[in-house]
C-alpha atoms as a PDB file:
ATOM      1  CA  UNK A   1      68.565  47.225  74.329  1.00  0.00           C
ATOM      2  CA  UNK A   2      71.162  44.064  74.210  1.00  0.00           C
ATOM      3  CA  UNK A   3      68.566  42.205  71.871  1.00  0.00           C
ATOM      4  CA  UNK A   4      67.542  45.059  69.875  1.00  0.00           C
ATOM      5  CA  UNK A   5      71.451  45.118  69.295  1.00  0.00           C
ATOM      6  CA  UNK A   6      71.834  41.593  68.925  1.00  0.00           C
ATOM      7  CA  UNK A   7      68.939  41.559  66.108  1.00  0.00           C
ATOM      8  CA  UNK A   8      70.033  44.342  64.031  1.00  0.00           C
ATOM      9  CA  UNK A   9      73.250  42.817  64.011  1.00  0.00           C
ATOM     10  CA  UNK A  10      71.892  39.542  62.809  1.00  0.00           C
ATOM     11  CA  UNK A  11      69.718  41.533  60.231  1.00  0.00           C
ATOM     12  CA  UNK A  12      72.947  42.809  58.595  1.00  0.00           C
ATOM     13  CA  UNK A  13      75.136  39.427  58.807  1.00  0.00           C
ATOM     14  CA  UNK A  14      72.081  37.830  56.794  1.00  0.00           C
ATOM     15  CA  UNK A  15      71.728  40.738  54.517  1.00  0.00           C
ATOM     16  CA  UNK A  16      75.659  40.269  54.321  1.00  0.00           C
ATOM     17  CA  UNK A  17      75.183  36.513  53.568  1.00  0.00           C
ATOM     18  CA  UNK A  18      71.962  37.162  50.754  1.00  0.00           C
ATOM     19  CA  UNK A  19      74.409  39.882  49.079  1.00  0.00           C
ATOM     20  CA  UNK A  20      77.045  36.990  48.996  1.00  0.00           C
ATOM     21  CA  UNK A  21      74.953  34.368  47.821  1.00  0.00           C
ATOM     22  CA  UNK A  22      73.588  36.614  45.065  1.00  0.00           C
ATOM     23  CA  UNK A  23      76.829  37.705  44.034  1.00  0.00           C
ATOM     24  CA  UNK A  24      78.445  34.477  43.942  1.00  0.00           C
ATOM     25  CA  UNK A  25      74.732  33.108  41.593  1.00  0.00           C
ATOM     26  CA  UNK A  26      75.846  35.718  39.092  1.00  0.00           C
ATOM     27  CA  UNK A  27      79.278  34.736  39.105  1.00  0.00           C
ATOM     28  CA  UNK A  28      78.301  31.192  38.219  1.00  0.00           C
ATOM     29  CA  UNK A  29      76.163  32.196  35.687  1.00  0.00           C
ATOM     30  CA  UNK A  30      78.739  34.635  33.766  1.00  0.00           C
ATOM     31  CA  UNK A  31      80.683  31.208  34.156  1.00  0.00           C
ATOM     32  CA  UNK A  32      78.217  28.895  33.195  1.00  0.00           C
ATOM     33  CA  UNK A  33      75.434  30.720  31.058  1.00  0.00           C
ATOM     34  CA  UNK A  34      72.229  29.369  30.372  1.00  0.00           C
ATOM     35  CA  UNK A  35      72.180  27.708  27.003  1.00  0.00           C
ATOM     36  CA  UNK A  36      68.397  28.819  26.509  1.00  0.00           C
ATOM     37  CA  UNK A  37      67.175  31.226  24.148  1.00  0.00           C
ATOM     38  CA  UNK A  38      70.675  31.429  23.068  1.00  0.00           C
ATOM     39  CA  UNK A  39      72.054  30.687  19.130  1.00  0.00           C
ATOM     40  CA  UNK A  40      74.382  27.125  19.147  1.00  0.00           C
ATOM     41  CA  UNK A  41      77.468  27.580  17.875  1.00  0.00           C
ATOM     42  CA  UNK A  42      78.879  24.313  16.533  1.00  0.00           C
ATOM     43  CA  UNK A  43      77.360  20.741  16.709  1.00  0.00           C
ATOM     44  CA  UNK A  44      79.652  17.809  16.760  1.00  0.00           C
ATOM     45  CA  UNK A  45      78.637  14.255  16.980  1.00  0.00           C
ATOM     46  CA  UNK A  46      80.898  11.788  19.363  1.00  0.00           C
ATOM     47  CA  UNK A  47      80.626   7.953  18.700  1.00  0.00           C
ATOM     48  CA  UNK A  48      80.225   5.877  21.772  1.00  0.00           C
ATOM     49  CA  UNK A  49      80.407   2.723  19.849  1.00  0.00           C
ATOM     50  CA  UNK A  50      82.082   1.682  16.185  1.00  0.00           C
ATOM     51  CA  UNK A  51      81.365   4.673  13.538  1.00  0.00           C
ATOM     52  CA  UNK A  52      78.314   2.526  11.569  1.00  0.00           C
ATOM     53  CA  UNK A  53      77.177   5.688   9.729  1.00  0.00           C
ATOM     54  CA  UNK A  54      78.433   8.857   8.915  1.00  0.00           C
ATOM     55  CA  UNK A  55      78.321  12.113  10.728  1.00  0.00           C
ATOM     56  CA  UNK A  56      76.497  14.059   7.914  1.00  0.00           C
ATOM     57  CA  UNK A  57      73.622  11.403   7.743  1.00  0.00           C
ATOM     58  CA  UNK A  58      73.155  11.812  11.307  1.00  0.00           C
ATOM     59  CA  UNK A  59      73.521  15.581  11.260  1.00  0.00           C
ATOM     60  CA  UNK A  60      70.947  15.341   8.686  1.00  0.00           C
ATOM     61  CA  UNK A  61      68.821  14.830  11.032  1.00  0.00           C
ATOM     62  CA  UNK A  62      69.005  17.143  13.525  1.00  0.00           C
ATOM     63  CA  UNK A  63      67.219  20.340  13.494  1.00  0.00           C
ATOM     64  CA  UNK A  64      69.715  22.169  16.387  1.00  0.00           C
ATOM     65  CA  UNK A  65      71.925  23.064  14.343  1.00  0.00           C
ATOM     66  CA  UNK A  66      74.839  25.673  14.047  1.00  0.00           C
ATOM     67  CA  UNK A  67      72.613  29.242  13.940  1.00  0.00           C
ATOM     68  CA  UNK A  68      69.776  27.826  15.476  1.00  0.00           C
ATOM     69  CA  UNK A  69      68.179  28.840  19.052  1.00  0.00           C
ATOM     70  CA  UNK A  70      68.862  26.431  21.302  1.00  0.00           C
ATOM     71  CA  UNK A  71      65.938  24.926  22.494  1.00  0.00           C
ATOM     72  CA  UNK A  72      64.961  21.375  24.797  1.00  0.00           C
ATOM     73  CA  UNK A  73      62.225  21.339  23.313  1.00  0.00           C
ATOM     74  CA  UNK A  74      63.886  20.747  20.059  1.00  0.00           C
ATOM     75  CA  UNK A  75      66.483  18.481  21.213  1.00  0.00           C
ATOM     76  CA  UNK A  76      63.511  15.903  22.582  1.00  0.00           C
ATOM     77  CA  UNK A  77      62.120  16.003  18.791  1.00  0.00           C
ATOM     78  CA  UNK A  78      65.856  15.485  17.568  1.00  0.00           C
ATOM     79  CA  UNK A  79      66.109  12.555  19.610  1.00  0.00           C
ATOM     80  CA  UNK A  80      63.010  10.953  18.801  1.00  0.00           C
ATOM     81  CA  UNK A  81      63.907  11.592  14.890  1.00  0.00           C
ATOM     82  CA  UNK A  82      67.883   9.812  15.564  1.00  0.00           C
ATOM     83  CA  UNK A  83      65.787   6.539  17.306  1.00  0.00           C
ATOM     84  CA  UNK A  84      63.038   6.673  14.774  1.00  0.00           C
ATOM     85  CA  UNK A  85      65.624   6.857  11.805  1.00  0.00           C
ATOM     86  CA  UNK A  86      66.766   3.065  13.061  1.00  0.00           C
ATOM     87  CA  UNK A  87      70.495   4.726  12.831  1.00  0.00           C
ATOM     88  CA  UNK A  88      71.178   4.662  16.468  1.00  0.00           C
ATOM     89  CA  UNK A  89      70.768   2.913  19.274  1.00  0.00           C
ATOM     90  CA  UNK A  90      71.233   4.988  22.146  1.00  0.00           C
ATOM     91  CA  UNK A  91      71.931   8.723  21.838  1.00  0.00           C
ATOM     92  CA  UNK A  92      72.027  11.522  24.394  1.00  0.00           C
ATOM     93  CA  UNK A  93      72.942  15.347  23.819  1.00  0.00           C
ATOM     94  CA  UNK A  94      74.712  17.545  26.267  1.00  0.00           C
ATOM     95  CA  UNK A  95      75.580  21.119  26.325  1.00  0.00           C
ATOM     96  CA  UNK A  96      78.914  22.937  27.319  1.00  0.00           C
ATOM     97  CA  UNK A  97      78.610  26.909  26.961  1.00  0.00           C
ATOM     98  CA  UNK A  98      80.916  30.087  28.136  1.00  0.00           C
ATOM     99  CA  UNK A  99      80.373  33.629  27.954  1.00  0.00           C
ATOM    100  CA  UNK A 100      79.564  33.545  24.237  1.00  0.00           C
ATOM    101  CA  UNK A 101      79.410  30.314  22.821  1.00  0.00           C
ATOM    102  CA  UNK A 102      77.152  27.569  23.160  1.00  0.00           C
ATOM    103  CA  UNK A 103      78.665  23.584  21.747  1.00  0.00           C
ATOM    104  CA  UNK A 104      76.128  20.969  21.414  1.00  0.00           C
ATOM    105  CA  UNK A 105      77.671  17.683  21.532  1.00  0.00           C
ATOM    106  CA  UNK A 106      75.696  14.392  19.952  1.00  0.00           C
ATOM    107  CA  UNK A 107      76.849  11.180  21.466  1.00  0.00           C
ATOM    108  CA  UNK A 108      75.478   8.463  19.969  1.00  0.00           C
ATOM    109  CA  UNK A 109      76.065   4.529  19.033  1.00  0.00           C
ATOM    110  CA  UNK A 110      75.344   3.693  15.769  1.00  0.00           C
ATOM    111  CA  UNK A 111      73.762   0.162  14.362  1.00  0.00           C
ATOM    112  CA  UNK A 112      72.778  -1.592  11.419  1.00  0.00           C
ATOM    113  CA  UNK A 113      69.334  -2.244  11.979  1.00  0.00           C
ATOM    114  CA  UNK A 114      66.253  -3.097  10.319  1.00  0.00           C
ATOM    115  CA  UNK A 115      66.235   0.300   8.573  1.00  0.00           C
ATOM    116  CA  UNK A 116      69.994   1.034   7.695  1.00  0.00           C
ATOM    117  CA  UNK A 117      69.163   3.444   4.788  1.00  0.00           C
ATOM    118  CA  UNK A 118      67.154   7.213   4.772  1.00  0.00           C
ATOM    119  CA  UNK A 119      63.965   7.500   3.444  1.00  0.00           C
ATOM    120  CA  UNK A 120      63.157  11.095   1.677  1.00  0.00           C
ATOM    121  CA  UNK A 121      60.220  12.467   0.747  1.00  0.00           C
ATOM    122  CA  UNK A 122      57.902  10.072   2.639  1.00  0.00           C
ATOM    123  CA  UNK A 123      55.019  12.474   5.168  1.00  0.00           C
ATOM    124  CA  UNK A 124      52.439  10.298   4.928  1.00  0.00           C
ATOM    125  CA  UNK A 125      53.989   7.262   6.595  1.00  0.00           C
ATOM    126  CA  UNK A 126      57.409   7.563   9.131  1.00  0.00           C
ATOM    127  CA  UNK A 127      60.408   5.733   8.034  1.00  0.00           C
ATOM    128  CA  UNK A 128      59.518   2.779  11.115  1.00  0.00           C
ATOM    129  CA  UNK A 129      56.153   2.217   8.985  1.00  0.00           C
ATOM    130  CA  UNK A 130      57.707   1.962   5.276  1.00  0.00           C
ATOM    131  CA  UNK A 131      60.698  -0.181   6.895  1.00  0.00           C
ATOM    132  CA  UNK A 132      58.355  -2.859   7.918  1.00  0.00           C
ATOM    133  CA  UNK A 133      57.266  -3.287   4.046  1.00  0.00           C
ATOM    134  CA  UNK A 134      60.644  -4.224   3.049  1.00  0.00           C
ATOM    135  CA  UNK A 135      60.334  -8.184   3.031  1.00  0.00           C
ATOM    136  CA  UNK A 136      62.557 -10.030   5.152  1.00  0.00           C
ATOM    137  CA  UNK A 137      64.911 -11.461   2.995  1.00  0.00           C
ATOM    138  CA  UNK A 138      65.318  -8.204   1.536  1.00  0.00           C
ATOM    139  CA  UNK A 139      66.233  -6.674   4.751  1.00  0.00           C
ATOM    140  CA  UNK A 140      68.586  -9.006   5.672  1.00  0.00           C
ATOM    141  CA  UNK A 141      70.648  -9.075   2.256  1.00  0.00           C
ATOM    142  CA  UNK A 142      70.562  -4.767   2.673  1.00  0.00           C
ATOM    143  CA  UNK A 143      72.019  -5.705   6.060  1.00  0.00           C
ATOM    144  CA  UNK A 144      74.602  -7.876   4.849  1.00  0.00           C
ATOM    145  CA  UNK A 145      75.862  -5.910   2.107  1.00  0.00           C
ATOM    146  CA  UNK A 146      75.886  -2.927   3.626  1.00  0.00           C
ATOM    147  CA  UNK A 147      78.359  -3.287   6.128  1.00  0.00           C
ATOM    148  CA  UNK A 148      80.394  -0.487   6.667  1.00  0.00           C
ATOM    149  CA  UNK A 149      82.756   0.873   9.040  1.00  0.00           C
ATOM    150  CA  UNK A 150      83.487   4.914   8.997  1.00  0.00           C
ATOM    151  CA  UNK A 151      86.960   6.376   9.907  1.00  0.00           C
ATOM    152  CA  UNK A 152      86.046   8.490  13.295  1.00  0.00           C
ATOM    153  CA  UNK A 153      88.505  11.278  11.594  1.00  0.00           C
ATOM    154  CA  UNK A 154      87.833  11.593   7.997  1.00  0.00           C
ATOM    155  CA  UNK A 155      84.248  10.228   7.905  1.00  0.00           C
ATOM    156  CA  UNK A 156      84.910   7.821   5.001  1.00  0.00           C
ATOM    157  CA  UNK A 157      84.099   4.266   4.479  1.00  0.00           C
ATOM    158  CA  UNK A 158      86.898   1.580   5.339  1.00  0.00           C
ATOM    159  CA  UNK A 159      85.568  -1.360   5.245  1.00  0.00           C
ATOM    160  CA  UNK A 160      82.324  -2.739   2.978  1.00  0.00           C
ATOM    161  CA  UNK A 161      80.829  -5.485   0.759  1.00  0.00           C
ATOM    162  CA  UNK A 162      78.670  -6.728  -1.933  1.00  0.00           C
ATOM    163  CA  UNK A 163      79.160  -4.509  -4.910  1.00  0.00           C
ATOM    164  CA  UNK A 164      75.971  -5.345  -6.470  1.00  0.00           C
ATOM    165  CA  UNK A 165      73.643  -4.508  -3.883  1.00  0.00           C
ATOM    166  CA  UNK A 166      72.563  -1.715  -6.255  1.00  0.00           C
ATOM    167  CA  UNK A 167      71.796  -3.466  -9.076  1.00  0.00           C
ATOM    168  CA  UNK A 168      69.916  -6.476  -7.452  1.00  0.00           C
ATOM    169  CA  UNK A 169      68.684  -5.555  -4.310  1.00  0.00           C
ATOM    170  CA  UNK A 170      68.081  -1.986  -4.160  1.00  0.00           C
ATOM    171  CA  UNK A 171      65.463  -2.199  -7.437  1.00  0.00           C
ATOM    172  CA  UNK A 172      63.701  -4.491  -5.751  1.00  0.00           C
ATOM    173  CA  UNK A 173      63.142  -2.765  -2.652  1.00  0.00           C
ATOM    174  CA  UNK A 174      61.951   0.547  -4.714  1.00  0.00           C
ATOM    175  CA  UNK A 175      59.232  -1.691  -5.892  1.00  0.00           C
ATOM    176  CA  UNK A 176      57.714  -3.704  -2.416  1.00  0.00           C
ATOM    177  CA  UNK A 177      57.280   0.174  -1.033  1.00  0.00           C
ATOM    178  CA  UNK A 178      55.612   0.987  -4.211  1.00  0.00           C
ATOM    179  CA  UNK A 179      53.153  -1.393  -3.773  1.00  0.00           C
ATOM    180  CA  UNK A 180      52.217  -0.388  -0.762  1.00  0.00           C
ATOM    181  CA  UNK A 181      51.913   3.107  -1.401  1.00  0.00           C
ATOM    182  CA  UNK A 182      49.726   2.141  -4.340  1.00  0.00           C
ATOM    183  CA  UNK A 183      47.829  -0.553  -1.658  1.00  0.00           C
ATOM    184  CA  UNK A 184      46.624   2.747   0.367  1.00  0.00           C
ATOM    185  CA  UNK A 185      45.907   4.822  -2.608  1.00  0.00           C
ATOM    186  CA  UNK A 186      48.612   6.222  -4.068  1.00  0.00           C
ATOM    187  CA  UNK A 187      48.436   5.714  -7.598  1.00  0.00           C
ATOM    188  CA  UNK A 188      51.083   7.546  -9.183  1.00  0.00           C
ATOM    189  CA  UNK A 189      54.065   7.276  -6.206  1.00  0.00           C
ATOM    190  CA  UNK A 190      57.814   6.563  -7.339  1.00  0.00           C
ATOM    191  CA  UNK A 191      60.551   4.883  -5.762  1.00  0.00           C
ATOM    192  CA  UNK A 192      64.195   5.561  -6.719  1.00  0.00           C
ATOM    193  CA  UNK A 193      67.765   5.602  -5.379  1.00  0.00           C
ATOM    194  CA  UNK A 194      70.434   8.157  -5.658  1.00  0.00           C
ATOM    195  CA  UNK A 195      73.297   9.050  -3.344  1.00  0.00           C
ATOM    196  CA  UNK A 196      72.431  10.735  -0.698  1.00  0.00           C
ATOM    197  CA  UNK A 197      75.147  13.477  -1.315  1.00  0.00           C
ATOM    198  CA  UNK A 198      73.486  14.046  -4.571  1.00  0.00           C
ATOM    199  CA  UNK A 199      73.997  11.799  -7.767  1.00  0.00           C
ATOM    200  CA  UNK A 200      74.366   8.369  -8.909  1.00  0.00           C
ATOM    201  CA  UNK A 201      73.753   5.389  -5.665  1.00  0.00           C
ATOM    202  CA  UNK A 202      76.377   3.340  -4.782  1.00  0.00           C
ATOM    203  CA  UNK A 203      76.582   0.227  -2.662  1.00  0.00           C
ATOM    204  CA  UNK A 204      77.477   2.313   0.173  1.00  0.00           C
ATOM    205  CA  UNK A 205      76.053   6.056  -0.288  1.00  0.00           C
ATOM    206  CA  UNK A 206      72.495   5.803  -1.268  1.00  0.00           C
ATOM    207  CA  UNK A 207      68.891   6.744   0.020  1.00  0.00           C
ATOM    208  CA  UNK A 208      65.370   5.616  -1.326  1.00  0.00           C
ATOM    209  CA  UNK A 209      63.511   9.303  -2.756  1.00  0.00           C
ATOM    210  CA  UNK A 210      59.751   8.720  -2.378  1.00  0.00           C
ATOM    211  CA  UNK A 211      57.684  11.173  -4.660  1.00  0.00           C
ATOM    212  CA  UNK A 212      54.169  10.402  -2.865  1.00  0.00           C
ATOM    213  CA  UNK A 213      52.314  12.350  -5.565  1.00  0.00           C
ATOM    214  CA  UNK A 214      48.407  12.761  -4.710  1.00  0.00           C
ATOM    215  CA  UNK A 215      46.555  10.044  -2.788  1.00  0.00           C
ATOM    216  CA  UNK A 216      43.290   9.552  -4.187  1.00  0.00           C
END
């Protein structure tokens, strides 16, 4: 009769415990919500290292965005797209949520790299692919001239070089990845450059627009 007592009243101090442990769970989860399946609220990108590009350009190219459903799945492609840009160096995302909000936070160091510029309008090869056309020299003098430092507050350059990048170097470029879209086919592809808010290039706000055309 003593261990029939003794069990029951086990039984009900782990029952007591489970109730516990599931209460305090869905305390910590009213606390700390899963970010999954839910809509991001705001994305903001912290630099690790000097400011080498701009947020925008690296928000550019990131698909989580503000509105979005939060997904890892996503966040592994947005990585792979910030290394395969040749922006960053190292990047990392993490994730701080409440009741109803969910804040995605970039953190990323920036370089100057073989591929400092975006590419637009390329699908049939990536960016790493049309970067190794550029000849060496040419990389190198893009590299040296466009040297820039962005203020961490107002996202603006402070600090660049070489004026005439875009009338001697950038023209130049336009035409080596012409070639070799035309090498594989391309007949009718065209390189330009225009800033890459919109408008007229300048030594420091530019991108190349590739309009592939047909392949034949």
């Amino acid at each position: 009769m003593t261990f029939c007592k003794d069990m029951k009243n086990r039984n009900i101090t782990l029952l007591l415990w489970l109730v516990l442990f599931i209460w305090l769970a869905s305390c910590t989860a009213l606390r700390h919500p899963t970010p999954k399946g839910r809509t991001i609220t705001t994305l903001s990108i912290r630099h690790t290292t000097p400011k080498l590009v701009q947020d925008l350009r690296i928000s550019q190219l990131i698909s989580s965005q503000p509105g979005s459903i939060y997904s890892e799945e996503k966040l592994y492609d947005d990585i792979k797209s910030l290394y395969e840009s040749g922006l960053i160096e190292g990047g990392r995302f993490s994730v701080q949520t409440d009741t109803n909000s969910v804040h995605l936070v970039a953190s990323v160091s920036t370089r100057r790299g073989s591929g400092p510029v975006l590419l637009i309008g390329n699908s049939a090869f990536s960016d790493l692919t049309l970067w190794k056309q550029i000849s060496e020299p040419l990389a190198k003098r893009i590299n040296r001239a466009v040297t820039v430092v962005y203020d961490p507050v107002t996202d603006e350059p402070i600090a660049y070089r070489d004026k005439r990048l875009v009338e001697e170097v950038l023209p130049a470029v336009c035409a080596e990845l012409e070639r070799f879209y035309r090498s594989k086919g391309f007949r009718d592809v065209s390189v330009r450059t225009e800033s890459w808010k919109g408008g007229s290039a300048s030594a420091t706000d530019f991108v190349f627009v590739i309009d592939e055309h047909f392949r034949e």
